[in-house]
Structures are given as C-alpha cells and as structure tokens.
N, C-alpha and C. Protein backbone atom coordinates (compact mmCIF):
# COMPACT_ATOMS: atom_id res chain seq x y z
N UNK A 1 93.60 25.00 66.93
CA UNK A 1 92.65 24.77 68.00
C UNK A 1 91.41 24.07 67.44
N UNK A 2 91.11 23.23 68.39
CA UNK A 2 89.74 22.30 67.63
C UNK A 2 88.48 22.97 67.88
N UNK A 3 87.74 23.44 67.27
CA UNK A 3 86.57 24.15 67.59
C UNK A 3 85.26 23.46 67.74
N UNK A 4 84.38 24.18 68.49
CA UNK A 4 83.54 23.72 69.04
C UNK A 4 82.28 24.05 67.67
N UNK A 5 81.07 22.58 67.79
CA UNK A 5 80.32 22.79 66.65
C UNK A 5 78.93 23.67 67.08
N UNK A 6 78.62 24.23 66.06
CA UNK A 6 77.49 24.81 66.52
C UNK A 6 76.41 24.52 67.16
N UNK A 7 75.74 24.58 68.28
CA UNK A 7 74.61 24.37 68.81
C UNK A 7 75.04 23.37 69.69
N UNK A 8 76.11 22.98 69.78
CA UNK A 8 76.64 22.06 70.91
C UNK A 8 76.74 22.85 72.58
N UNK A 9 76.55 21.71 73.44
CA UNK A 9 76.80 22.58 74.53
C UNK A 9 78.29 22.50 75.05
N UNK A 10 78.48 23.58 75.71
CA UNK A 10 80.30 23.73 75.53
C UNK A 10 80.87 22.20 77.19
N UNK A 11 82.09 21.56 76.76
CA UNK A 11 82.44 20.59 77.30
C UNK A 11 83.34 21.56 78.76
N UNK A 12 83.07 21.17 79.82
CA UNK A 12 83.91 21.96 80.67
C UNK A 12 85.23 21.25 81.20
N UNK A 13 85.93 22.00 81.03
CA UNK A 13 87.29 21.22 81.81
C UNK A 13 87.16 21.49 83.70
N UNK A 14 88.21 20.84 83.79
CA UNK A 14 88.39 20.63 85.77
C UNK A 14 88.14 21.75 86.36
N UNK A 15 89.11 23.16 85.60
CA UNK A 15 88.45 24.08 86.13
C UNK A 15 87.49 24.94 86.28
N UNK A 16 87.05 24.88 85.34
CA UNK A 16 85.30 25.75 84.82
C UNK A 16 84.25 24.63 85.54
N UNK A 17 84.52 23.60 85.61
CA UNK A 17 83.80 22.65 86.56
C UNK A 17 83.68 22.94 88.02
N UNK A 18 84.81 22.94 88.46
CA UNK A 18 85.03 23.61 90.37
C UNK A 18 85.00 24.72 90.01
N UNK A 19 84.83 26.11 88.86
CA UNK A 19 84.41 27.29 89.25
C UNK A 19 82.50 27.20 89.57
N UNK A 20 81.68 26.17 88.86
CA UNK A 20 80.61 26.25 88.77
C UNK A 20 80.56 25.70 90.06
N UNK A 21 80.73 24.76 90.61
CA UNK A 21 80.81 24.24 91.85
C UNK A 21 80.87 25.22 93.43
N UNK A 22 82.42 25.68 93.19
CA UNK A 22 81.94 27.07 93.90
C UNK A 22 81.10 28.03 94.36
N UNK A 23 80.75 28.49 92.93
CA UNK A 23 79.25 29.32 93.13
C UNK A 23 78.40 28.49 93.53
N UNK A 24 78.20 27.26 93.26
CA UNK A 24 76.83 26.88 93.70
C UNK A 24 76.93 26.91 95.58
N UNK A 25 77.88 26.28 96.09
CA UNK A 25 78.37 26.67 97.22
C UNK A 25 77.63 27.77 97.93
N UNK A 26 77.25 28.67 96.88
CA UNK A 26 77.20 30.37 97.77
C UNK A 26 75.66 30.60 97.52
N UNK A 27 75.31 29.31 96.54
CA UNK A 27 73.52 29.82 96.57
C UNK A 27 72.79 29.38 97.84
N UNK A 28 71.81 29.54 97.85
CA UNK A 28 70.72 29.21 98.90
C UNK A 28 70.08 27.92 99.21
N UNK A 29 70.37 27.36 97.46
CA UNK A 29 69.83 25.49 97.48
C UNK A 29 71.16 25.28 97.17
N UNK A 30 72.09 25.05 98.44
CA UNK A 30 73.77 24.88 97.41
C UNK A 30 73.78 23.30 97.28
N UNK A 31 72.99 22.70 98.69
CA UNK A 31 73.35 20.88 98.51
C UNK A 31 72.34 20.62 97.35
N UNK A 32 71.32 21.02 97.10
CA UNK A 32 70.34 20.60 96.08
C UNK A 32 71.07 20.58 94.85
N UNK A 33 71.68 22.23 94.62
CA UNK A 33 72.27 22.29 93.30
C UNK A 33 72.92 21.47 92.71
N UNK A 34 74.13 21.44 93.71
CA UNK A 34 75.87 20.65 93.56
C UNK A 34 75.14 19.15 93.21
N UNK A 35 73.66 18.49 93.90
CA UNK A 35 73.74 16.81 93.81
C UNK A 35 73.01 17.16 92.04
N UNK A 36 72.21 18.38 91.45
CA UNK A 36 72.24 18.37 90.28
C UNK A 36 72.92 18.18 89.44
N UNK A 37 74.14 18.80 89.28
CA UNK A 37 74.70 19.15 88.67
C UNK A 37 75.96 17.85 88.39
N UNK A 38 76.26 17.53 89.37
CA UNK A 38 76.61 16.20 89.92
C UNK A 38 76.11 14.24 88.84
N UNK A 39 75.00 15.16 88.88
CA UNK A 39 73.97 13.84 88.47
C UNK A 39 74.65 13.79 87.21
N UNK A 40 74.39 15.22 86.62
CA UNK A 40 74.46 15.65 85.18
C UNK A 40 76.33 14.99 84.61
N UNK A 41 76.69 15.60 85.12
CA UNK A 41 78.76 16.10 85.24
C UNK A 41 79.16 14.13 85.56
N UNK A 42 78.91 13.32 86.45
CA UNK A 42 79.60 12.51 87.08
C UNK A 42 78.05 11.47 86.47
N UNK A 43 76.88 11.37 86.51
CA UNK A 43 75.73 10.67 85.95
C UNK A 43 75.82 10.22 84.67
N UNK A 44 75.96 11.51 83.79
CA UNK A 44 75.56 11.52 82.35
C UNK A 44 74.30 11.49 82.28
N UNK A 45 73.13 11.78 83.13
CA UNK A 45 71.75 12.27 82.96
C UNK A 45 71.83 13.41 82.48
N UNK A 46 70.35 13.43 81.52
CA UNK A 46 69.58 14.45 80.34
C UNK A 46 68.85 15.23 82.34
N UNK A 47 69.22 16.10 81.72
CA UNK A 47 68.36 17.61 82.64
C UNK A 47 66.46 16.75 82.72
N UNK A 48 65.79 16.39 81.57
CA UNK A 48 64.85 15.92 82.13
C UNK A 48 64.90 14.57 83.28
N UNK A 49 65.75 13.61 82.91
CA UNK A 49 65.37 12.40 83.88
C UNK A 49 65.70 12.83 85.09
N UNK A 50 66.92 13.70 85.07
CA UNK A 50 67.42 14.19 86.70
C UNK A 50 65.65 15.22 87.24
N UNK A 51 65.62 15.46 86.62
CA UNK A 51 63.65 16.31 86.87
C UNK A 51 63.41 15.32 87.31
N UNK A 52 62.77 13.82 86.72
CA UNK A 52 61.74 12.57 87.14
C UNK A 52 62.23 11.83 88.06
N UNK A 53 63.65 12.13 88.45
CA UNK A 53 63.90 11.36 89.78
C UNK A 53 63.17 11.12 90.85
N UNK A 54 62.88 10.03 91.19
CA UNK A 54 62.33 10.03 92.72
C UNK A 54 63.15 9.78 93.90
N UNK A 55 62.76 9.70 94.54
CA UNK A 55 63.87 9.13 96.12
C UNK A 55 64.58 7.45 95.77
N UNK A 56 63.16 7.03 95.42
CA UNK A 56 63.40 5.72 95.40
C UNK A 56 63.81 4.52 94.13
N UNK A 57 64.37 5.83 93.32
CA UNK A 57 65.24 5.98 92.36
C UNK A 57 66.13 5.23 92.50
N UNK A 58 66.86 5.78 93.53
CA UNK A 58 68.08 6.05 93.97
C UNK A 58 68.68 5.34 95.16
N UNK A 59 67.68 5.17 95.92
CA UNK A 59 67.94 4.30 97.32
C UNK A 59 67.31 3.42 97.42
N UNK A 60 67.45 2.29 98.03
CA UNK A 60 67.40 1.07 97.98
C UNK A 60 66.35 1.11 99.49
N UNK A 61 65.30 0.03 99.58
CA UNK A 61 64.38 -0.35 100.59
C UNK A 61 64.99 -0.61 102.19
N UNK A 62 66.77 -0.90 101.65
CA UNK A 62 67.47 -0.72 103.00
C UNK A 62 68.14 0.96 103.45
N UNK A 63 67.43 1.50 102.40
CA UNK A 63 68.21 2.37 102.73
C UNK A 63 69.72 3.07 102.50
N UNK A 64 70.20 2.23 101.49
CA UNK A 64 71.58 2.76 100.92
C UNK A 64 71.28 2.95 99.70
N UNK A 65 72.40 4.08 99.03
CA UNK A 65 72.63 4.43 97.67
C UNK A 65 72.68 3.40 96.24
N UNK A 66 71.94 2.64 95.65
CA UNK A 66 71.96 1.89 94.92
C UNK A 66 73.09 1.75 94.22
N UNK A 67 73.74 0.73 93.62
CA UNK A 67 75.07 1.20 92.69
C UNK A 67 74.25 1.44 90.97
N UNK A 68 73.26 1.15 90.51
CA UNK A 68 72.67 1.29 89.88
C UNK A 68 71.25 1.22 89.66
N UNK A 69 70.23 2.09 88.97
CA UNK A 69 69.32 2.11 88.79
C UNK A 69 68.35 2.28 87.38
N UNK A 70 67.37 1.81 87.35
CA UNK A 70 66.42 2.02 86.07
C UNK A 70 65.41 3.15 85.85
N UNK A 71 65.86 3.46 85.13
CA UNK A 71 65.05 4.56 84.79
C UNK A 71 63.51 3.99 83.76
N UNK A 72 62.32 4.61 84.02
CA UNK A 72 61.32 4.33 83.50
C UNK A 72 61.37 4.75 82.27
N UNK A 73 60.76 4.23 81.28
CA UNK A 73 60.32 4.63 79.69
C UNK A 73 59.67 6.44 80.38
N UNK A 74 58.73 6.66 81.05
CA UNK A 74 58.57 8.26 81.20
C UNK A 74 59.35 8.86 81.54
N UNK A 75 60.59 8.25 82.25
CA UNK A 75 61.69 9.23 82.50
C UNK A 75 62.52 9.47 81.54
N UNK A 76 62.65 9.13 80.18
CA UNK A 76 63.70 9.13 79.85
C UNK A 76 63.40 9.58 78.64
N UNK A 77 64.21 10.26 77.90
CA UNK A 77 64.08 11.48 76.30
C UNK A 77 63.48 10.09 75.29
N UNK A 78 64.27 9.03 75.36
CA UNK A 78 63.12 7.72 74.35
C UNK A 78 62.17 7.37 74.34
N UNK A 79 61.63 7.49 75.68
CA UNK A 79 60.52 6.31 75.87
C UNK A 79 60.69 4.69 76.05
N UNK A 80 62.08 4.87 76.59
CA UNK A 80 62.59 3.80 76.73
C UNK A 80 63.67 3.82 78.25
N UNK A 81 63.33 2.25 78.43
CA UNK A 81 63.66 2.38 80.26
C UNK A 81 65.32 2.43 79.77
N UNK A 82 66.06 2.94 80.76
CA UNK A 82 67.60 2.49 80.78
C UNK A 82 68.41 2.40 82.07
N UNK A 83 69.15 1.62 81.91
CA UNK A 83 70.35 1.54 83.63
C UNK A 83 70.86 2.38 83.47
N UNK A 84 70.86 3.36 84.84
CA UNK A 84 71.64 4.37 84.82
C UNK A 84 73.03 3.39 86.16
N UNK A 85 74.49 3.48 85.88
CA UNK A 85 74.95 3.14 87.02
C UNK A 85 76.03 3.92 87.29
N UNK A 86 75.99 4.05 88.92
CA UNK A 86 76.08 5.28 89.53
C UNK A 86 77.61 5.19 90.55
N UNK A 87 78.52 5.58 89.90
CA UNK A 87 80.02 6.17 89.99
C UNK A 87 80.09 5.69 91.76
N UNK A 88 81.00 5.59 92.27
CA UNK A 88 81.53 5.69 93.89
C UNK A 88 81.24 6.83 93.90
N UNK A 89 81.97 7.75 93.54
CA UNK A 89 82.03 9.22 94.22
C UNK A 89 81.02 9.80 94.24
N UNK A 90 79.60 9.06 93.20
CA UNK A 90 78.13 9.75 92.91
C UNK A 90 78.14 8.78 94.19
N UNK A 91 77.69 7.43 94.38
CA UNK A 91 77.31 7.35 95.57
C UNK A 91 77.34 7.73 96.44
N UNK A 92 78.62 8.22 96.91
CA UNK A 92 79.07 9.23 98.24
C UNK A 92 78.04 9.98 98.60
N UNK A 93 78.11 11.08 97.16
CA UNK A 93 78.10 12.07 97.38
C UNK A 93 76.07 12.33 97.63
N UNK A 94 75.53 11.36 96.88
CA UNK A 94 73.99 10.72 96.97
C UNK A 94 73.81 10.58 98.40
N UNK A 95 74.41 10.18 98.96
CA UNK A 95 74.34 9.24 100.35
C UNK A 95 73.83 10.80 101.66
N UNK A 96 75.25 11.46 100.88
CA UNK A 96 75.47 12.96 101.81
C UNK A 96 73.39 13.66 101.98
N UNK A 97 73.76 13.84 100.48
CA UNK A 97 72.65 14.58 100.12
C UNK A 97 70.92 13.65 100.79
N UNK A 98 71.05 12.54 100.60
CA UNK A 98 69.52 12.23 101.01
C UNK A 98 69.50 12.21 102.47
N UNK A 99 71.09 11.92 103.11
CA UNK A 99 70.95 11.94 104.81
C UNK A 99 70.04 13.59 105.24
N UNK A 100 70.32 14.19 104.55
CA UNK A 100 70.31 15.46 104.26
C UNK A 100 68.58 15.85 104.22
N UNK A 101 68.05 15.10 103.14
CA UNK A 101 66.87 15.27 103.11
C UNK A 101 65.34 15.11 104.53
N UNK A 102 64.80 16.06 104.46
CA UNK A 102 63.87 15.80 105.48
C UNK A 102 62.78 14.89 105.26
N UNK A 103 62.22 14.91 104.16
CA UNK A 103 61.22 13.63 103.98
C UNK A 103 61.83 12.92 102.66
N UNK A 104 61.87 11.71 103.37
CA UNK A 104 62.36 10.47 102.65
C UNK A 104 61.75 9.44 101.78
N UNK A 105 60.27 9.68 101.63
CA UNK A 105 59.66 9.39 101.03
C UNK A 105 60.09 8.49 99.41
N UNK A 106 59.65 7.36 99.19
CA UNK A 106 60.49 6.98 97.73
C UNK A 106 59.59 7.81 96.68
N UNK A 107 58.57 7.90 96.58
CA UNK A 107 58.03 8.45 95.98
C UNK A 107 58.19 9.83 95.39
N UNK A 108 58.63 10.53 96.62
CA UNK A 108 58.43 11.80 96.39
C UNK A 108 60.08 12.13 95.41
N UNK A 109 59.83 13.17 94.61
CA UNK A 109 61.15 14.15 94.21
C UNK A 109 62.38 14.24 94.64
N UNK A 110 63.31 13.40 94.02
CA UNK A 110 64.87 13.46 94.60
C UNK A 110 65.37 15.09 94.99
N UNK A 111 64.45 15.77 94.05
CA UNK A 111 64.98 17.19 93.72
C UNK A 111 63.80 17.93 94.04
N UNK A 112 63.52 18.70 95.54
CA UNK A 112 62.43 19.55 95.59
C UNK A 112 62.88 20.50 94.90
N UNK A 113 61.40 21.10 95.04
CA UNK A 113 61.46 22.84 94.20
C UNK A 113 60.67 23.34 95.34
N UNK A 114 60.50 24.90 94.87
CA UNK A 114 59.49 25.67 96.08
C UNK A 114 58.36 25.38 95.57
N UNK A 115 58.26 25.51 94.22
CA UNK A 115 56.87 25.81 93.77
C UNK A 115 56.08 24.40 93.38
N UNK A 116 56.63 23.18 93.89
CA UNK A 116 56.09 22.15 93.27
C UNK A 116 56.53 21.18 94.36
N UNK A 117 55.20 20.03 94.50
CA UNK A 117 55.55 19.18 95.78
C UNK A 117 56.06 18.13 94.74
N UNK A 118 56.18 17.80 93.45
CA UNK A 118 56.27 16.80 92.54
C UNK A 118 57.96 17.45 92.00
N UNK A 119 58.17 18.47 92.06
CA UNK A 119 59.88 18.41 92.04
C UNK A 119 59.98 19.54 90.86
N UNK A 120 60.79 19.49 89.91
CA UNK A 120 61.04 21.01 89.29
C UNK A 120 60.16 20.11 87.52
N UNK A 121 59.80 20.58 86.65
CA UNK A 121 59.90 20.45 85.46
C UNK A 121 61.18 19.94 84.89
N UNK A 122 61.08 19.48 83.67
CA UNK A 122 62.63 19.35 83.01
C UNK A 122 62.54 21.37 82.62
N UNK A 123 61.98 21.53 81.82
CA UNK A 123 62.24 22.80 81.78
C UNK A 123 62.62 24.15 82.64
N UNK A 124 62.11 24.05 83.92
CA UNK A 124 62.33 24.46 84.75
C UNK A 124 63.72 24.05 85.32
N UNK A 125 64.06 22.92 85.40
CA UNK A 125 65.21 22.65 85.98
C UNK A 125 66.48 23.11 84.73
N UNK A 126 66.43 23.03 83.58
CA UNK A 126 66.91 23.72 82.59
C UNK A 126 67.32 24.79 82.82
N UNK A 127 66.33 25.68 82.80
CA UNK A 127 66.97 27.40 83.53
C UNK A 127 68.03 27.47 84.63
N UNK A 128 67.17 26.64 85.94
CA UNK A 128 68.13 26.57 86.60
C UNK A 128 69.45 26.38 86.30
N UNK A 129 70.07 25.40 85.60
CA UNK A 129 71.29 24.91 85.70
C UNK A 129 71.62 25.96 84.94
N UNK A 130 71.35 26.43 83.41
CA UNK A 130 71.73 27.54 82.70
C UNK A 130 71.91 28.98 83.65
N UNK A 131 71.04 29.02 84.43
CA UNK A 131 71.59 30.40 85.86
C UNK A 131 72.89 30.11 86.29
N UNK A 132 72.90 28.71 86.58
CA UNK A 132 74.39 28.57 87.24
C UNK A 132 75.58 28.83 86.79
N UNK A 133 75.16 28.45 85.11
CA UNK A 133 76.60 28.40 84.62
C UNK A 133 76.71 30.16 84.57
N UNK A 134 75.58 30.58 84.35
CA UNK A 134 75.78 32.34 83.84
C UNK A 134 76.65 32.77 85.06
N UNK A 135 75.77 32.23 85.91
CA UNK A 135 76.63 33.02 87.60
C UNK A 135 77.60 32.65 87.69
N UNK A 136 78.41 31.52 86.94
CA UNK A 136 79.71 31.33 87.33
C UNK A 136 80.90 31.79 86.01
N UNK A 137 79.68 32.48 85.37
CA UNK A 137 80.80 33.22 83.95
C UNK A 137 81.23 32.34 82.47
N UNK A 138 80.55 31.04 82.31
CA UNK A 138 80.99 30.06 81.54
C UNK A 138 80.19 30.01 80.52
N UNK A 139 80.42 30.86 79.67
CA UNK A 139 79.75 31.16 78.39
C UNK A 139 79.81 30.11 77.59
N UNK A 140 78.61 29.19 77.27
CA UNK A 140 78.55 28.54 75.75
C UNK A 140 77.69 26.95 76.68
N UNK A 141 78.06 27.43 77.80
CA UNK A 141 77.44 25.90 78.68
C UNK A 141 75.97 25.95 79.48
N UNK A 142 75.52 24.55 79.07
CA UNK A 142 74.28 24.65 79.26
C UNK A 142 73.13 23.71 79.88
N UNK A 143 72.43 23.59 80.26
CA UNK A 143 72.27 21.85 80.97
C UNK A 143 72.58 20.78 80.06
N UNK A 144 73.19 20.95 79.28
CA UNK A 144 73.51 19.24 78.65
C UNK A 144 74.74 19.53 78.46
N UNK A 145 76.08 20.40 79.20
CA UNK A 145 76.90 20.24 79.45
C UNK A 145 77.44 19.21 79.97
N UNK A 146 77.06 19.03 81.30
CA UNK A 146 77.54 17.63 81.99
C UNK A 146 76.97 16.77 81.96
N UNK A 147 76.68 16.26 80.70
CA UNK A 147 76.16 15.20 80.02
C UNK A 147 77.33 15.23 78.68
N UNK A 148 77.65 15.83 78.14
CA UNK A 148 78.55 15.93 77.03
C UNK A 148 79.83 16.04 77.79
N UNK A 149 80.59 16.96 78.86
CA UNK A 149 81.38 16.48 79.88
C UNK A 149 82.08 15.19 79.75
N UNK A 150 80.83 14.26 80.57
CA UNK A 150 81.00 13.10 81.03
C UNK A 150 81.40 12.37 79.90
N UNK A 151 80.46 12.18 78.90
CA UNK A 151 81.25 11.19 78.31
C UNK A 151 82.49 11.83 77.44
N UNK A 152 83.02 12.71 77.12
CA UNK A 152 84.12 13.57 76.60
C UNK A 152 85.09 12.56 77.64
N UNK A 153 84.95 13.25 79.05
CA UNK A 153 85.92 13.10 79.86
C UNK A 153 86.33 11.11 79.77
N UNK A 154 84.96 10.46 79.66
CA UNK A 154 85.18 9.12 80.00
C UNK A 154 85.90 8.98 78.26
N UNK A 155 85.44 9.38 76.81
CA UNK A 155 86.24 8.56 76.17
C UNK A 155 87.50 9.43 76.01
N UNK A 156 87.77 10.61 76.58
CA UNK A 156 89.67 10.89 76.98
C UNK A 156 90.21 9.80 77.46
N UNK A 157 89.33 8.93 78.65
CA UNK A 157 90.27 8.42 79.58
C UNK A 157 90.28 6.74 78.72
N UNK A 158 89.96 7.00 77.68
CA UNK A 158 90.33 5.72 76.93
C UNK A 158 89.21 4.40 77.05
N UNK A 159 87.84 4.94 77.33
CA UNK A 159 86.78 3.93 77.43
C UNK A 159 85.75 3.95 76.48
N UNK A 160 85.68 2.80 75.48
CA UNK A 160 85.29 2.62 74.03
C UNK A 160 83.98 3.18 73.78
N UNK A 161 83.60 3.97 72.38
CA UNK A 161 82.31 3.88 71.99
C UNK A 161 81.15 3.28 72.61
N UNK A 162 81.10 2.06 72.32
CA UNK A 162 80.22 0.88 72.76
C UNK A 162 80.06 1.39 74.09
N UNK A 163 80.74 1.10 74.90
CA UNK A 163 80.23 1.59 76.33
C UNK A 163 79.56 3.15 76.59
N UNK A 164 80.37 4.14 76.13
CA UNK A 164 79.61 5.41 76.19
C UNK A 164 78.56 5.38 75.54
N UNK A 165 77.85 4.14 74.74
CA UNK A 165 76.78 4.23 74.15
C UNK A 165 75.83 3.89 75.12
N UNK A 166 76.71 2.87 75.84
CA UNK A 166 75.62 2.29 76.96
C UNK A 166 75.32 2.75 78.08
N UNK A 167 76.23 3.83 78.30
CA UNK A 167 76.32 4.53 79.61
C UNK A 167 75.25 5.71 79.20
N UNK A 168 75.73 6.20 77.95
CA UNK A 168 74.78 7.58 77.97
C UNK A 168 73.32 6.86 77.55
N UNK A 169 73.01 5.85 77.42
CA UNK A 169 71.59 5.69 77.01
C UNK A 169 71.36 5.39 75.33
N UNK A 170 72.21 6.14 75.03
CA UNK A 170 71.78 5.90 73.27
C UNK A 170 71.65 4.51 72.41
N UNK A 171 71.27 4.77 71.63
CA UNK A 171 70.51 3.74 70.47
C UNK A 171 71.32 3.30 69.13
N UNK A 172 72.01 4.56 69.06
CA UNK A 172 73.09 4.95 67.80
C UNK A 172 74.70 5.77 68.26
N UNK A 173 75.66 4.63 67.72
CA UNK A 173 76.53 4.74 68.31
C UNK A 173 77.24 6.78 67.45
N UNK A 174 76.03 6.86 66.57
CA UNK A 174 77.00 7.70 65.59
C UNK A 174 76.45 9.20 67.09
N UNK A 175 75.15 8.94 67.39
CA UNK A 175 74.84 10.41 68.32
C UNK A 175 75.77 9.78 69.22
N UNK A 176 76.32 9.12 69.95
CA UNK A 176 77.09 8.90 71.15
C UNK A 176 78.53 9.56 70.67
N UNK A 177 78.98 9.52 69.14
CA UNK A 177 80.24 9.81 69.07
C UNK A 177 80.33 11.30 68.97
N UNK A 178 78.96 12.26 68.55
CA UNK A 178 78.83 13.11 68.29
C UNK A 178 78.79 14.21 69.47
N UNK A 179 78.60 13.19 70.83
CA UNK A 179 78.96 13.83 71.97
C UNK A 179 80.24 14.21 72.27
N UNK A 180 81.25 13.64 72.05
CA UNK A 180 82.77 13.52 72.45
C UNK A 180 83.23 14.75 72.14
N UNK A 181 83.96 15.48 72.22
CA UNK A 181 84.47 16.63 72.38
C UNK A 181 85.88 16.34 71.84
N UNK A 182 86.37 16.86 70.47
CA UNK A 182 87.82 17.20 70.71
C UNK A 182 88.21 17.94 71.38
N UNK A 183 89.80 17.60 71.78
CA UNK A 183 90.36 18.83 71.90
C UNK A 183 92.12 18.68 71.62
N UNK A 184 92.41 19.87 71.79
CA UNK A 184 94.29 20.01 71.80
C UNK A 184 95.10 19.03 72.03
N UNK A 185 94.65 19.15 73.32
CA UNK A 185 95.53 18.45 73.78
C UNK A 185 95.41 16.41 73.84
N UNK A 186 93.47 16.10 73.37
CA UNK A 186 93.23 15.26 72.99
C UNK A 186 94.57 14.48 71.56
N UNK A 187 94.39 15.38 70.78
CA UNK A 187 94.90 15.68 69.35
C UNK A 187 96.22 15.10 69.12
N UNK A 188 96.81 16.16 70.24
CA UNK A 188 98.57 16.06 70.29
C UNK A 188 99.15 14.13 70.97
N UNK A 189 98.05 13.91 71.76
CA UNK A 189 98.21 12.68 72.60
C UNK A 189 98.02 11.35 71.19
N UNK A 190 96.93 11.59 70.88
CA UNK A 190 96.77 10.88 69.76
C UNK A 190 97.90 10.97 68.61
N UNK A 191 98.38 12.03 67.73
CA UNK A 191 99.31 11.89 67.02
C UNK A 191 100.47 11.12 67.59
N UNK A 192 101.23 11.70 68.69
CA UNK A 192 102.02 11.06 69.13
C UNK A 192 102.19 9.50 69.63
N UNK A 193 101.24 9.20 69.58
CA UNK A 193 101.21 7.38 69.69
C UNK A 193 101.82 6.77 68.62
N UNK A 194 102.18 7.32 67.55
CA UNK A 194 102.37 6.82 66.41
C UNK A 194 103.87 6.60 66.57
C-alpha cells in the first residue's frame, strides 16, 4: 500500500467525497458549503483565495458564470495574480449558487459569513471546511484536501505536470508534483503498461 506523507492533507476518493457532500446537505449553510468545497475539490483553490472571492470574481457584467477568471496578487498565497479556469460542472454549479444569492453585488463576498459583511477569513474559512470533514468522519483531511484531490485526480486521468502546474498556480513544477497522490491502484495501472 502506498502511504501517505506526513503533514500532507489526505487525497479523497469518489466516495469520502459524496460522503462529505452529504453532510454538508444537512447543515444550515448547505448551498454555501457544497459551492466551497466545490471551489476547493473541482477549482483547485487554496482555502484563502476561495476567502477573497468576490461576486465579481466570478460573474461576468452580463451576468453569466465566467469560464475563467484572475485572481489578484492579494488573493493569492504568492503575491502573484493567476487564471483560475473554471470546469463546466463548476460553472453549473456557480450559476445555481449566485441565482441563489440575495445581493449580487460584484464587490461584495462570493462567500458570506454571519459575522462579517466582507466574507469569512482564510482562517476562519479553514475551520470551517476542517468541521466538515470531522462531521463527515474523514480523518487525515483538511482544507487543502480538495486542492491536492484535484490535481491527484486530474494527473490519474493522464494530464501532464506542466499543466497541473498551471492549473494549480505554482511556480515549481517539483511542489506541483509533490501534490499528486499515489496510489494502488495508480501503481498496478502503471506497471502494467509495460
């Protein structure tokens, strides 16, 4: 079995994914949560930039789901701007969620909070997602799960370094590889090509 390295956050498969999903379902902010978590899992956003989101992030002056967007040098763990671009099924599911929203404001917080008209902290939003995974029983995962996820899942499905470099933001292809996740059944697929 390929083991997981220390201090990493644990990679979730399909089903520990729709178990977290579920629960969120049953919380109180369930559409807020799910478009978090979402961002994170199907995005490849750091827990802080999904914090600095604004409305107008994300949606376009007509009013539809952008297929991609820039993130500001303050939004982002570098200090450096980057394209984030944003999946069909994230669009969808973006689209759901802001119809959803009561003030539409570009400015304002993709992601309200109670306690803040400017939206959650990265730290704050941290806990959060770490509650979720607790409530859904998935020991070792943590907000930079579905961020390590995503690109795991994208270079399973056979899409090069270079690009997961460019997708996740990074600078150095060696932290982009350091995201990827073995696994088993990764392993067995690979030997057998031979």
């Amino acid at each position: 079995m390929v083991a997981l390295k220390m201090g990493q956050a644990k990679t979730l498969n399909e089903k520990e994914f729709k178990r977290v999903l579920a629960i969120v379902a049953t919380t109180r902010y369930a559409e807020r949560d799910r478009m978090v978590l979402l961002m994170s899992f199907w995005g490849g956003l750091r827990v802080g930039e999904i914090a600095a989101l604004r409305i107008g992030d994300v949606v376009g002056a007509d009013g539809s789901i952008k297929q991609q967007f820039t993130l500001t040098p303050e939004q982002t763990k570098g200090n450096k701007p980057r394209t984030v671009m944003v999946a069909e099924k994230l669009r969808k599911e973006l689209a759901s969620y802001v119809a959803g929203l009561k003030h539409k404001d570009p400015k304002r917080a993709l992601f309200g909070s109670q306690r803040s008209r400017d939206g959650f902290s990265a730290n704050t939003l941290c806990k959060r997602m770490n509650h979720l995974f607790a409530l859904a029983g998935i020991d070792g995962a943590s907000s930079h799960s579905g961020r390590r996820t995503f690109i795991t899942t994208l270079a399973n499905k056979g899409v090069g370094v270079r690009v997961l470099m460019a997708l996740a933001g990074h600078r150095n292809i060696g932290t982009t590889q350091r995201y990827i996740d073995l696994n088993d059944e990764l392993v067995k697929v690979a030997v057998n090509l031979i």
